[in-house]
Protein backbone atom coordinates (compact mmCIF):
# COMPACT_ATOMS: atom_id res chain seq x y z
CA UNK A 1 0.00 0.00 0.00
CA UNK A 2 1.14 3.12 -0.79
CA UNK A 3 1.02 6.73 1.14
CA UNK A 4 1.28 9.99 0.16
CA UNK A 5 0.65 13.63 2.29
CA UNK A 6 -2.52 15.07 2.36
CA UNK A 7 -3.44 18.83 3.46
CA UNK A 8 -6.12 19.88 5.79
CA UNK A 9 -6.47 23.39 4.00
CA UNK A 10 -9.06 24.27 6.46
CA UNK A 11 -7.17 23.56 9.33
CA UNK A 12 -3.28 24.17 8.18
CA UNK A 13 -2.41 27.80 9.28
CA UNK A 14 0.66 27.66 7.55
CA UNK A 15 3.48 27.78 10.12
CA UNK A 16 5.64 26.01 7.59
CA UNK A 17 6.86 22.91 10.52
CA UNK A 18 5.73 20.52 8.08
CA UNK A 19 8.48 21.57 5.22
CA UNK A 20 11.01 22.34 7.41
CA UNK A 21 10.92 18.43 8.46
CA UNK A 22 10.29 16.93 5.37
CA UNK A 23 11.55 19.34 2.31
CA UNK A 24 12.26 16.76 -0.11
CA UNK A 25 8.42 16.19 -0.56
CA UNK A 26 7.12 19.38 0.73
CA UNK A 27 7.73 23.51 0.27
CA UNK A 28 6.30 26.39 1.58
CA UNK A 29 4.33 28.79 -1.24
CA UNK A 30 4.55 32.54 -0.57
CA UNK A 31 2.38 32.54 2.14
CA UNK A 32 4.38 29.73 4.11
CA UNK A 33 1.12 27.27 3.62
CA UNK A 34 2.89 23.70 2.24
CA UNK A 35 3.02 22.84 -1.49
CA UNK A 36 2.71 18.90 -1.21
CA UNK A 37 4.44 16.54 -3.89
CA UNK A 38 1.83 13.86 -4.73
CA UNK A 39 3.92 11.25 -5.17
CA UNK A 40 3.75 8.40 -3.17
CA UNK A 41 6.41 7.90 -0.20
CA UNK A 42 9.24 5.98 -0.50
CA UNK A 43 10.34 3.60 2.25
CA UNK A 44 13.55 5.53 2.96
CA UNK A 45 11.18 9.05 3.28
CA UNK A 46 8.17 7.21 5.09
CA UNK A 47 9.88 7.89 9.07
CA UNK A 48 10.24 11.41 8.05
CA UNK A 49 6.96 12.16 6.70
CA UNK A 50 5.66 10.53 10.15
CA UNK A 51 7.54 12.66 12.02
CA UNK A 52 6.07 15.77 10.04
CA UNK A 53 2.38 14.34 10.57
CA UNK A 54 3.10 13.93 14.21
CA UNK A 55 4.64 17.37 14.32
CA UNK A 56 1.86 19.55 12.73
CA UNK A 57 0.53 21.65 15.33
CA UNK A 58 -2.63 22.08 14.12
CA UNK A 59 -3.17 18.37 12.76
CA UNK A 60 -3.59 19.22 9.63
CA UNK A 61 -1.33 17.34 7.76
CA UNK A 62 -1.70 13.26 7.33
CA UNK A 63 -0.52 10.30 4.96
CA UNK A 64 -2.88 9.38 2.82
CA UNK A 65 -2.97 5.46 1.60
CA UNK A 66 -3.35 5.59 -1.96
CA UNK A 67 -4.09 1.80 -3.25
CA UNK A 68 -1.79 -1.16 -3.26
């Protein structure tokens, strides 16, 4: 099964955590709110995009399973 990041727009207030954890998958846009890449995660990112999701002070990031 694969995973990839999903956004909570409504809850993300864009403190920018998120990409400062995990910037080969995720940057800030101009307004610090994360620009997610869709692909799925790889097994060598996976631990770090945990640690982002557990990090997110506002819970609005997750990992998304995306099929097999």
């Amino acid at each position: 099964m694969n995973q990839t990041l999903a956004v909570n727009w409504i809850a993300c207030d864009g403190r920018g955590l998120c990409a400062e954890l995990l910037p080969e998958r995720i940057t800030p846009d101009e307004w610090g709110f994360p620009v997610v890449d869709g692909h799925p995660m790889g097994p060598d990112l996976l631990p770090d995009a945990r640690r982002a999701v557990a990090a997110c002070p506002t819970l609005a990031l997750r990992l998304a399973a995306t099929g097999r």
